[in-house]
N, C-alpha and C. Protein backbone atom coordinates (compact mmCIF):
# COMPACT_ATOMS: atom_id res chain seq x y z
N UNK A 1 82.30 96.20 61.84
CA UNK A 1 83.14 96.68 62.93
C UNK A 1 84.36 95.76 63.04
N UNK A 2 85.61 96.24 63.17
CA UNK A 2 86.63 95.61 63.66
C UNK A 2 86.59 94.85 65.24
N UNK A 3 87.17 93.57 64.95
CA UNK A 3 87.09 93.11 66.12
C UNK A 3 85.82 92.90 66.70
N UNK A 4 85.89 92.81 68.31
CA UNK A 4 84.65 91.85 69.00
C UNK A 4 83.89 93.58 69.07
N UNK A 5 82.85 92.90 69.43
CA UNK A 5 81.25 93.93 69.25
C UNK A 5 81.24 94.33 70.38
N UNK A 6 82.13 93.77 71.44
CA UNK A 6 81.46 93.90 72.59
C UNK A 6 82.91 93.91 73.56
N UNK A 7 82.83 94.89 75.05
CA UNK A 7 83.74 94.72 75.77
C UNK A 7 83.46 94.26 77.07
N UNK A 8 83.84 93.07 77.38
CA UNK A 8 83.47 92.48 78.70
C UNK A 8 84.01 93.66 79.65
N UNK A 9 83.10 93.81 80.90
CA UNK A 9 83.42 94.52 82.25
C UNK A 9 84.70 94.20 83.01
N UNK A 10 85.12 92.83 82.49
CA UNK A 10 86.36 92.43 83.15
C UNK A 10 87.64 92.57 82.62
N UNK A 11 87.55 92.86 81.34
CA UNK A 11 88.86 93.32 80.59
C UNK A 11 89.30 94.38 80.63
N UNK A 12 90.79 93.96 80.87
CA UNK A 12 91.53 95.87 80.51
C UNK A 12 91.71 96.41 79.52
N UNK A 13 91.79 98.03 79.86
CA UNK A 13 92.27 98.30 78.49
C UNK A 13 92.89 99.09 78.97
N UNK A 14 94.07 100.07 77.50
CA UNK A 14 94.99 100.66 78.21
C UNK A 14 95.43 102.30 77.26
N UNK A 15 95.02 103.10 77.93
CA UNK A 15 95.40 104.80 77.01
C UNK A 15 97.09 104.45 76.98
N UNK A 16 97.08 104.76 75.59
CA UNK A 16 98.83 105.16 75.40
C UNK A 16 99.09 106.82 76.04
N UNK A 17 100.41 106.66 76.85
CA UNK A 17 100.66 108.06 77.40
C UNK A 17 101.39 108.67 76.59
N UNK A 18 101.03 110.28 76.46
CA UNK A 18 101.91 111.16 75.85
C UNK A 18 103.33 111.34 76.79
N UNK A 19 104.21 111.94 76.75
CA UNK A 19 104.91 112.28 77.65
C UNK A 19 104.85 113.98 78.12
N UNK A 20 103.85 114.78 77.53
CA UNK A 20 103.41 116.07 77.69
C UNK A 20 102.35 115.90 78.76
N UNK A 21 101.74 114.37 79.33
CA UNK A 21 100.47 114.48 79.96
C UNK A 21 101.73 113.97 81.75
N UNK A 22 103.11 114.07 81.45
CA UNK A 22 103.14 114.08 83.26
C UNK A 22 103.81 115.15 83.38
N UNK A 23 103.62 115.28 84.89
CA UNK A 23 104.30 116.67 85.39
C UNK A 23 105.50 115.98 86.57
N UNK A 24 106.37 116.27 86.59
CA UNK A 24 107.37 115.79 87.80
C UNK A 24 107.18 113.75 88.28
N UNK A 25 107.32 113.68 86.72
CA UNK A 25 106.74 111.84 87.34
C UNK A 25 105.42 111.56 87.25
N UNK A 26 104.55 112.06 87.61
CA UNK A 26 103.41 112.03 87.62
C UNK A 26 102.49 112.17 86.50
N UNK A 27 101.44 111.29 86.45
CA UNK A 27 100.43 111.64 85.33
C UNK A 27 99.74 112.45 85.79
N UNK A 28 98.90 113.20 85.03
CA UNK A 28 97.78 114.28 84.75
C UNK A 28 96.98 113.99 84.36
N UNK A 29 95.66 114.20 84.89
CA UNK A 29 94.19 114.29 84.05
C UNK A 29 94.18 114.81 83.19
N UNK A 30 94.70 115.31 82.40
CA UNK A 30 94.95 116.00 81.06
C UNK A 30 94.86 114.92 80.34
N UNK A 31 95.52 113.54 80.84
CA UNK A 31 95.73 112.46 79.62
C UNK A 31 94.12 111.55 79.06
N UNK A 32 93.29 112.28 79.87
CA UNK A 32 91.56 111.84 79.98
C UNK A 32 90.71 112.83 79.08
N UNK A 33 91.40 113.44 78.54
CA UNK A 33 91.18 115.09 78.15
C UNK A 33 90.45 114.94 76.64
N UNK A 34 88.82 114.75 76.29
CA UNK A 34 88.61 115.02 74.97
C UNK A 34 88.86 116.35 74.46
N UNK A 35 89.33 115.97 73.34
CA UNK A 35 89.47 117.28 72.49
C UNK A 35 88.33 118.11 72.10
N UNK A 36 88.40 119.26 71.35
CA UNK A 36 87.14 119.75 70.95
C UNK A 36 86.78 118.39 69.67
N UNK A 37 85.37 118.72 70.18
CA UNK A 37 84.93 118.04 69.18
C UNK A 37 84.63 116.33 68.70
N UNK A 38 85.17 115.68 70.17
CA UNK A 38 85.50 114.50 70.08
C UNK A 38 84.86 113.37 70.76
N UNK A 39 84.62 112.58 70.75
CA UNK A 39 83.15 112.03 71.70
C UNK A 39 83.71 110.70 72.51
N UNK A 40 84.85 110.38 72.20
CA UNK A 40 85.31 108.96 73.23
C UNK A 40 87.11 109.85 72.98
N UNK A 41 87.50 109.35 74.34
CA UNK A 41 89.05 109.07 74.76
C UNK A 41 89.60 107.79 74.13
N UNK A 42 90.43 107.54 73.43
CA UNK A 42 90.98 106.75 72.14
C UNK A 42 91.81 105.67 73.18
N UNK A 43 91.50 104.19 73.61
CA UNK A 43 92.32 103.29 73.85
C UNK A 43 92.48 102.18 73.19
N UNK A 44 92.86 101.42 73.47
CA UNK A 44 93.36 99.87 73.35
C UNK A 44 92.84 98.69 74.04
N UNK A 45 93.20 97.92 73.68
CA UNK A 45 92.58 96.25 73.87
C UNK A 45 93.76 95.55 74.40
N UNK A 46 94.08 95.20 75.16
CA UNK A 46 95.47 94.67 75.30
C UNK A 46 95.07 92.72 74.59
N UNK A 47 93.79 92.63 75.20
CA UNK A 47 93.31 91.26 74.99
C UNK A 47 93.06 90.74 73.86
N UNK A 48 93.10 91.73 72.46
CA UNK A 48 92.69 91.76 70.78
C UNK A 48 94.22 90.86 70.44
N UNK A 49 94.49 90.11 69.31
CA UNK A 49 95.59 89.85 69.39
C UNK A 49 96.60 91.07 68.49
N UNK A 50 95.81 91.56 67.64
CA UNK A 50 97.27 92.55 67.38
C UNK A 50 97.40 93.82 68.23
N UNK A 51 97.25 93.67 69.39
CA UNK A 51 97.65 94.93 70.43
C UNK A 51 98.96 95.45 70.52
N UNK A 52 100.07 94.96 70.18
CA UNK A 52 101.00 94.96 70.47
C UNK A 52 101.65 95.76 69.13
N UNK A 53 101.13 94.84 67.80
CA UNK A 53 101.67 95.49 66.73
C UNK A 53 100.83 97.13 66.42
N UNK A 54 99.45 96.93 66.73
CA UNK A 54 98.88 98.29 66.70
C UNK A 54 99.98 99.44 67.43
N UNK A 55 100.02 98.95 68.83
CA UNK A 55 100.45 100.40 69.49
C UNK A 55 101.94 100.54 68.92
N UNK A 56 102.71 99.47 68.85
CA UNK A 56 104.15 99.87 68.40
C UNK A 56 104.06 100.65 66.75
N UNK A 57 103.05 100.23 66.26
CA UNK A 57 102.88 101.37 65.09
C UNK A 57 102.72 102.73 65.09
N UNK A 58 101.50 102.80 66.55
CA UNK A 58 100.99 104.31 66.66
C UNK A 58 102.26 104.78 67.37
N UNK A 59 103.31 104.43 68.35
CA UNK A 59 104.18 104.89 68.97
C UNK A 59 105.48 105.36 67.99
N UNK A 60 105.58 104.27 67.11
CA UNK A 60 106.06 104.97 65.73
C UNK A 60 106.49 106.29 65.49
N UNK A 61 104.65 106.55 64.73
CA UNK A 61 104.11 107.64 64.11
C UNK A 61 104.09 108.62 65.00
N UNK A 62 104.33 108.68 66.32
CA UNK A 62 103.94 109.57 67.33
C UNK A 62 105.38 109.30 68.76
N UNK A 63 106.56 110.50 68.25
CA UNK A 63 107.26 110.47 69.06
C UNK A 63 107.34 111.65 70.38
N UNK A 64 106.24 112.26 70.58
CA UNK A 64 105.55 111.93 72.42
C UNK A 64 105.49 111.03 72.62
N UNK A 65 105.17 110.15 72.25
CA UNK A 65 104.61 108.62 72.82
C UNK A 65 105.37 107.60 73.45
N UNK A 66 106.75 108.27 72.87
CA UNK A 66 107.53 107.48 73.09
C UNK A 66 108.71 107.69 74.38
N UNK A 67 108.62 107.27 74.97
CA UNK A 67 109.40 107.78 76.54
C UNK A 67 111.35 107.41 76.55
N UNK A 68 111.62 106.24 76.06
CA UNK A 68 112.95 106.29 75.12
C UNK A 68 112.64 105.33 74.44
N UNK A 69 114.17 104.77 73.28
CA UNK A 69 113.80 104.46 71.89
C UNK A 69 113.07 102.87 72.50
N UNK A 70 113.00 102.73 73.48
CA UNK A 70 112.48 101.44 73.41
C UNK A 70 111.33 101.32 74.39
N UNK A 71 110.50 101.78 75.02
CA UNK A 71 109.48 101.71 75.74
C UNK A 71 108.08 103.31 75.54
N UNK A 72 106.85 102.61 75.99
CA UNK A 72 105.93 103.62 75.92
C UNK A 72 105.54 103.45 77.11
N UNK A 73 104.68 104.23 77.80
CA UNK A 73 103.61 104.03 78.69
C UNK A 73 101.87 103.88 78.83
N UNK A 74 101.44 103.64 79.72
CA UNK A 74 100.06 103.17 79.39
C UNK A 74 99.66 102.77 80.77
N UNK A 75 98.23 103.65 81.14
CA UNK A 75 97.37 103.91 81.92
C UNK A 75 96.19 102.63 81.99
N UNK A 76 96.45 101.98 82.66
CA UNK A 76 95.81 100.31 82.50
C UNK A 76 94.19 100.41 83.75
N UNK A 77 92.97 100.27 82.49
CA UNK A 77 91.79 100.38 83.55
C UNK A 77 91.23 99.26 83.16
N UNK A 78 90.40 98.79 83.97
CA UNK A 78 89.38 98.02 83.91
C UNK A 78 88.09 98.59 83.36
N UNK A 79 87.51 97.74 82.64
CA UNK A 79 86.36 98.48 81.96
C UNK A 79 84.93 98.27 83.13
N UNK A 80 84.81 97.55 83.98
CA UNK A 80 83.98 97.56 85.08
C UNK A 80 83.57 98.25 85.79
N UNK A 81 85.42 99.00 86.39
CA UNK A 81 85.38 100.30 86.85
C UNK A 81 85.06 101.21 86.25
N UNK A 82 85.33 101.45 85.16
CA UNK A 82 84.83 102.60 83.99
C UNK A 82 83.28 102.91 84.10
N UNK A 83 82.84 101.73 83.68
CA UNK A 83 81.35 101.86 83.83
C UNK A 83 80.45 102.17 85.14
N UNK A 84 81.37 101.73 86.28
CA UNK A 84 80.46 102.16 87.74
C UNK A 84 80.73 103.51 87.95
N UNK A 85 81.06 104.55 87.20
CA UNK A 85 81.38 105.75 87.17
C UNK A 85 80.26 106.44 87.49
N UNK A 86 80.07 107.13 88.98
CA UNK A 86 78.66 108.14 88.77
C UNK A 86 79.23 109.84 89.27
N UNK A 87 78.29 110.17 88.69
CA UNK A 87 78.59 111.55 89.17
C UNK A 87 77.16 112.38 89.33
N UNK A 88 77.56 113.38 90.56
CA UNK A 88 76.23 113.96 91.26
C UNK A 88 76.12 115.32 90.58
N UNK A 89 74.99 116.24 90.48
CA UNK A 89 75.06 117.44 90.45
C UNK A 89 74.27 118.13 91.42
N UNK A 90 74.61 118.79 92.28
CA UNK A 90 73.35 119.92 92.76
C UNK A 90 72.82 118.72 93.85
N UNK A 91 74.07 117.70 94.19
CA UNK A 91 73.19 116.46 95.35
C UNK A 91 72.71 115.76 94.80
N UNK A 92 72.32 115.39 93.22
CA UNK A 92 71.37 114.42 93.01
C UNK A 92 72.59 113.64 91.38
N UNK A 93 72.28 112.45 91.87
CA UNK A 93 72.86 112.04 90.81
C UNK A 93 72.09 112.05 89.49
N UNK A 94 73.40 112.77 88.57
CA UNK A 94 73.14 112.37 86.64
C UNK A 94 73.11 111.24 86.19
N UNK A 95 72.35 111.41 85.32
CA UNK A 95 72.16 110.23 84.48
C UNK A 95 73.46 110.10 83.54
N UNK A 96 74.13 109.56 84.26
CA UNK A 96 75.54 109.92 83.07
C UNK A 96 75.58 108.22 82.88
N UNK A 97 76.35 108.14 81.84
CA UNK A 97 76.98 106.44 81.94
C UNK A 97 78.59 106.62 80.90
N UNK A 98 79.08 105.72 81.34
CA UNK A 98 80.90 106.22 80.83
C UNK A 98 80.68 104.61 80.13
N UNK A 99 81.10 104.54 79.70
CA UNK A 99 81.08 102.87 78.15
C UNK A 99 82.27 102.96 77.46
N UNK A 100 82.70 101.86 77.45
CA UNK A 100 83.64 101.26 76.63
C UNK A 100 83.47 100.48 75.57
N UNK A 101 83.68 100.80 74.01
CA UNK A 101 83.24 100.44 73.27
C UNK A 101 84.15 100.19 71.98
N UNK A 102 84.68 98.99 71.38
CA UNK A 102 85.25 98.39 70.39
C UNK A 102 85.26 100.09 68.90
N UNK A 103 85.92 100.86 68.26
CA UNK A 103 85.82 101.59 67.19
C UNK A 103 86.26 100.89 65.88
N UNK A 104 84.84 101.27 65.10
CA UNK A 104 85.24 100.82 63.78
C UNK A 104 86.28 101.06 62.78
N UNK A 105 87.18 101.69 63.33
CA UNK A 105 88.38 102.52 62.55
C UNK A 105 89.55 102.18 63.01
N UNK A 106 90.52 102.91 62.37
CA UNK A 106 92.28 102.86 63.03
C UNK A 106 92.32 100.87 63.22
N UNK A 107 92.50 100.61 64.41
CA UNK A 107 93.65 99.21 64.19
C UNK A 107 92.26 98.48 64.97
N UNK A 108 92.69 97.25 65.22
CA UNK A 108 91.39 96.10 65.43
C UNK A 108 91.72 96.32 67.03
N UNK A 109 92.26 96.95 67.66
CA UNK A 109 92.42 96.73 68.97
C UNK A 109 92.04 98.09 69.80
N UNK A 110 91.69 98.98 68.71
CA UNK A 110 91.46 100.62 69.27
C UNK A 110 89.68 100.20 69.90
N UNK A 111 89.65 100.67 70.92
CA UNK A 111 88.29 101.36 71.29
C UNK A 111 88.13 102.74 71.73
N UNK A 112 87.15 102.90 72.53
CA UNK A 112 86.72 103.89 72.64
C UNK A 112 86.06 104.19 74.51
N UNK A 113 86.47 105.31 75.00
CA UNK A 113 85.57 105.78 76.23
C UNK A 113 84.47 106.94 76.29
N UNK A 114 83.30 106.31 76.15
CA UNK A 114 82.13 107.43 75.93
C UNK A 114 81.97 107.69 77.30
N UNK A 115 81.74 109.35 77.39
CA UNK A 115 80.40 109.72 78.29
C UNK A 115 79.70 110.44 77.87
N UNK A 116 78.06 109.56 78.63
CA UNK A 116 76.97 110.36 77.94
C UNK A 116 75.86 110.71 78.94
N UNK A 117 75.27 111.39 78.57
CA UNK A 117 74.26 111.83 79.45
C UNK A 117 72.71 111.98 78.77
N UNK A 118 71.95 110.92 79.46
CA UNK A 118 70.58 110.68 78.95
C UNK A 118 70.94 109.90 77.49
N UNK A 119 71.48 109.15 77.16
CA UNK A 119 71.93 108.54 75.98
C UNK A 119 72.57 108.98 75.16
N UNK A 120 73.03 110.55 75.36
CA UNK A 120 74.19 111.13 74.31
C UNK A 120 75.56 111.25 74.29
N UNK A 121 76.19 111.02 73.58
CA UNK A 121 77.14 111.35 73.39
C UNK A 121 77.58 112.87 74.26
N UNK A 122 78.35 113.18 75.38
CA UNK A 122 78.85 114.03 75.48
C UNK A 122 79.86 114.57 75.32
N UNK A 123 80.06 116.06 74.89
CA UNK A 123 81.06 116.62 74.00
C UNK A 123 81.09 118.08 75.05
N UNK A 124 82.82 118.43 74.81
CA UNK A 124 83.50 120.01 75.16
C UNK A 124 82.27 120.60 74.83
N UNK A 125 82.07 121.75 75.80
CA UNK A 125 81.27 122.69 75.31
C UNK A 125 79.86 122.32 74.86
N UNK A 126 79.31 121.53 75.42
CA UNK A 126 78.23 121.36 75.65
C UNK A 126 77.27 121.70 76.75
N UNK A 127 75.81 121.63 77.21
CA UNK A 127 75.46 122.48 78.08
C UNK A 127 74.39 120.86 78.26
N UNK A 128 74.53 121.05 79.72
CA UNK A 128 73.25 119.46 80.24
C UNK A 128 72.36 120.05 80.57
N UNK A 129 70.76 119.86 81.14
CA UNK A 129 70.57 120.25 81.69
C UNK A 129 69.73 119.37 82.72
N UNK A 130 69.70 119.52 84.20
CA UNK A 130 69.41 118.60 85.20
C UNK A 130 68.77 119.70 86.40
N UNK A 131 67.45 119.20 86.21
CA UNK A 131 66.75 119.59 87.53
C UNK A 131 66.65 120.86 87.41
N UNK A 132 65.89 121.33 85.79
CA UNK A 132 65.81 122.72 85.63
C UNK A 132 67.07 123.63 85.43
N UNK A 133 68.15 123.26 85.75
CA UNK A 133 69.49 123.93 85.78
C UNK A 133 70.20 123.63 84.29
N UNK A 134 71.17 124.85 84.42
CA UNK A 134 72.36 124.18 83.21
C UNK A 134 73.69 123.86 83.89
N UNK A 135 74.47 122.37 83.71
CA UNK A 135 75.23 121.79 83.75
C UNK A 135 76.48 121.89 82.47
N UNK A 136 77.25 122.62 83.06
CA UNK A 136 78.54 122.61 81.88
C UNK A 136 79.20 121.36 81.61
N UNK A 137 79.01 120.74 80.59
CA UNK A 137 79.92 119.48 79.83
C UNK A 137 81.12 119.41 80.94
N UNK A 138 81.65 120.55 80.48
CA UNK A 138 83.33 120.36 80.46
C UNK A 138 83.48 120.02 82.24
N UNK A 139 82.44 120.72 83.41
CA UNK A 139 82.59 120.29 84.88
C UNK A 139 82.05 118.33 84.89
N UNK A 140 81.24 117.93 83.92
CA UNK A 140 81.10 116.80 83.87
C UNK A 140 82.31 115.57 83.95
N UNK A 141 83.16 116.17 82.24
CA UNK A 141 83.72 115.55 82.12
C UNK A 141 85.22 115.47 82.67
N UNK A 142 85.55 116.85 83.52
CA UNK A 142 86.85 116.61 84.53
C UNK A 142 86.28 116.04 85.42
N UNK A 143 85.22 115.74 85.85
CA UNK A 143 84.81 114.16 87.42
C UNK A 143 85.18 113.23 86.75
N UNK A 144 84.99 113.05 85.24
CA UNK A 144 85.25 111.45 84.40
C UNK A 144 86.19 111.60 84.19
N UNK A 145 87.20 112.62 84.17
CA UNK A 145 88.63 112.41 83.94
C UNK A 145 89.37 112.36 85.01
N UNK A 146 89.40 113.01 85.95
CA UNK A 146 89.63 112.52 87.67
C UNK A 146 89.58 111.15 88.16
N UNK A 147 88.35 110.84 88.07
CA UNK A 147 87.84 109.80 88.31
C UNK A 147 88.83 108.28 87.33
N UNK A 148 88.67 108.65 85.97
CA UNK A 148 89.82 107.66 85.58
C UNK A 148 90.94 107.39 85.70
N UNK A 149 91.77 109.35 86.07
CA UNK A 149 92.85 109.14 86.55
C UNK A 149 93.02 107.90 87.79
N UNK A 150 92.35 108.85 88.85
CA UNK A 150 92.39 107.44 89.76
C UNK A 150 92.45 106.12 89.68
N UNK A 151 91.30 105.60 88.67
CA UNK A 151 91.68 104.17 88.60
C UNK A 151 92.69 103.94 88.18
N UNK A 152 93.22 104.40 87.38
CA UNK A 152 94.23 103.91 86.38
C UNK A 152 95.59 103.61 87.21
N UNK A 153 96.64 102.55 86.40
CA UNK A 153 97.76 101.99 87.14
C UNK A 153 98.68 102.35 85.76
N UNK A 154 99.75 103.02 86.16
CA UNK A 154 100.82 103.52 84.92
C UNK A 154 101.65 102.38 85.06
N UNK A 155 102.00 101.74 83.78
CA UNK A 155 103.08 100.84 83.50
C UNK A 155 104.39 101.21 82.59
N UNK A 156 104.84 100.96 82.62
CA UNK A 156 106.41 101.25 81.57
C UNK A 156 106.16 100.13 80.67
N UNK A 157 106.22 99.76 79.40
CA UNK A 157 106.21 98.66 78.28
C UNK A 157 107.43 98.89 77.58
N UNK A 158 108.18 97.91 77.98
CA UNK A 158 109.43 97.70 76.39
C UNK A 158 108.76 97.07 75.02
N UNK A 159 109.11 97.48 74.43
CA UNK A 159 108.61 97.01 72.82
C UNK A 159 109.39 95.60 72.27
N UNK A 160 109.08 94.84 71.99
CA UNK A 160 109.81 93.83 71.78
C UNK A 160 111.03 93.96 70.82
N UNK A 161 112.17 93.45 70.38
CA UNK A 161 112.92 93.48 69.23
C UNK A 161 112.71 93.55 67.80
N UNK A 162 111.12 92.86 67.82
CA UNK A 162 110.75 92.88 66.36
C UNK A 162 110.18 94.19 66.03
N UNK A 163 109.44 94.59 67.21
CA UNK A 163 108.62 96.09 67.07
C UNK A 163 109.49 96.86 67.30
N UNK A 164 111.08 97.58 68.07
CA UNK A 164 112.31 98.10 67.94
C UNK A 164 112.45 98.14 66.26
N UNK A 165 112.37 97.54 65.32
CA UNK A 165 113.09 97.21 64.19
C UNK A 165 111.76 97.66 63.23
N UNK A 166 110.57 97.25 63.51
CA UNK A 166 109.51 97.55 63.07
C UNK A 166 109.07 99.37 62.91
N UNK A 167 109.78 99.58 64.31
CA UNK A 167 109.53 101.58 64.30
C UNK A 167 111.11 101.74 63.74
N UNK A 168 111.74 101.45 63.65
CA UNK A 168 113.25 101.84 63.14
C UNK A 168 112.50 102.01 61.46
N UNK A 169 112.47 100.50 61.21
CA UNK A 169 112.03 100.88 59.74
C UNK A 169 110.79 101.85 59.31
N UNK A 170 110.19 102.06 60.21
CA UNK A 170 108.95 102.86 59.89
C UNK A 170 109.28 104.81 59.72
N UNK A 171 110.42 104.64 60.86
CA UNK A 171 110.72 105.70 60.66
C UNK A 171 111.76 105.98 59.61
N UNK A 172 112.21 105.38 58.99
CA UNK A 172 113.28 105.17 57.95
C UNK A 172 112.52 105.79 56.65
N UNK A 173 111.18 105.09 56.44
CA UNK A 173 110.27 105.22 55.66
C UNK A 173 109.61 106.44 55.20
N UNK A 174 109.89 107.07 56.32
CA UNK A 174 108.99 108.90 56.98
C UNK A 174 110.20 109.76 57.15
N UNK A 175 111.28 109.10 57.04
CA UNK A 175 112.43 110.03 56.41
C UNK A 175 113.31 110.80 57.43
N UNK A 176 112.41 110.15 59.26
CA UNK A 176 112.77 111.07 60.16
C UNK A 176 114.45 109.83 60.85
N UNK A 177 115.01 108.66 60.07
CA UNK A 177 116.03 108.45 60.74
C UNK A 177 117.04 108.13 59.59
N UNK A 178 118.27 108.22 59.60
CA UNK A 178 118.94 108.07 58.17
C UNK A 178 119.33 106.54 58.03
């Protein structure tokens, strides 16, 4: 695995924002939004040391991401809060648990936000079931995306001069600046 094994409760971490996920200024729970098929919401480590060069890479490669030529945004949670995440159904609380977890892939600073229920992985379009009943995934996971919205604190980030020059040349490379 890249990086530490493990994410202390006290560290932040931080979703890069699209600029399709605000509406009038505002962020959207949309930006909490697994895809089909997808089992953690994709963040960052701010505390890893290449955090900085990771995201100015992915902001790069990805111009949503980019809010003008020199800054991104980013939804800053605590992983503590993440984890005290509960949610009720039918009055009785699920066994859900939301985890933050280091990914073996992409850059040394990417992790991951699971929710699962009874130890699984939960996914779109899935069906729970609690107290004899069926529980739709997807009503699960807009409380965990609500719910993060809330915590979360939106920041503006300028990119430093070296990472300015770093996506200049990157995009030079990809053919999209002359």
């Amino acid at each position: 695995m890249i990086g530490s094994t493990t994410v202390e409760s006290s560290e932040l971490i931080a979703r890069i924002l699209s600029t399709e996920w605000f509406v009038d200024g505002q962020l959207m729970n949309i930006a909490f939004t697994l895809l089909e098929g997808e089992t953690y919401i994709s963040v960052n480590r701010p505390a890893i040391d290449s955090y900085d060069s990771d995201v100015a890479s992915f902001v790069a490669k990805h111009d949503k991401y980019s809010f003008c030529s020199d800054t991104y945004k980013r939804a800053m949670l605590q992983v503590g809060s993440i984890r005290d995440i509960k949610i009720d159904a039918f009055g009785e609380p699920l066994n859900i648990n939301v985890e933050v977890e280091p990914r073996d892939s992409h850059t040394k600073s990417h992790a991951g936000i699971f929710t699962r229920y009874e130890n699984k992985n939960v996914k779109r379009g899935d069906t729970l079931s609690h107290l004899e009943k069926n529980i739709p995934a997807d009503d699960v996971l807009l409380k965990v995306r609500t719910q993060l919205l809330n915590m979360s604190i939106v920041e503006q980030v300028a990119l430093s001069m070296q990472e300015k020059h770093d996506i200049k040349e990157s995009k030079k490379d990809q053919g999209t600046v002359p």
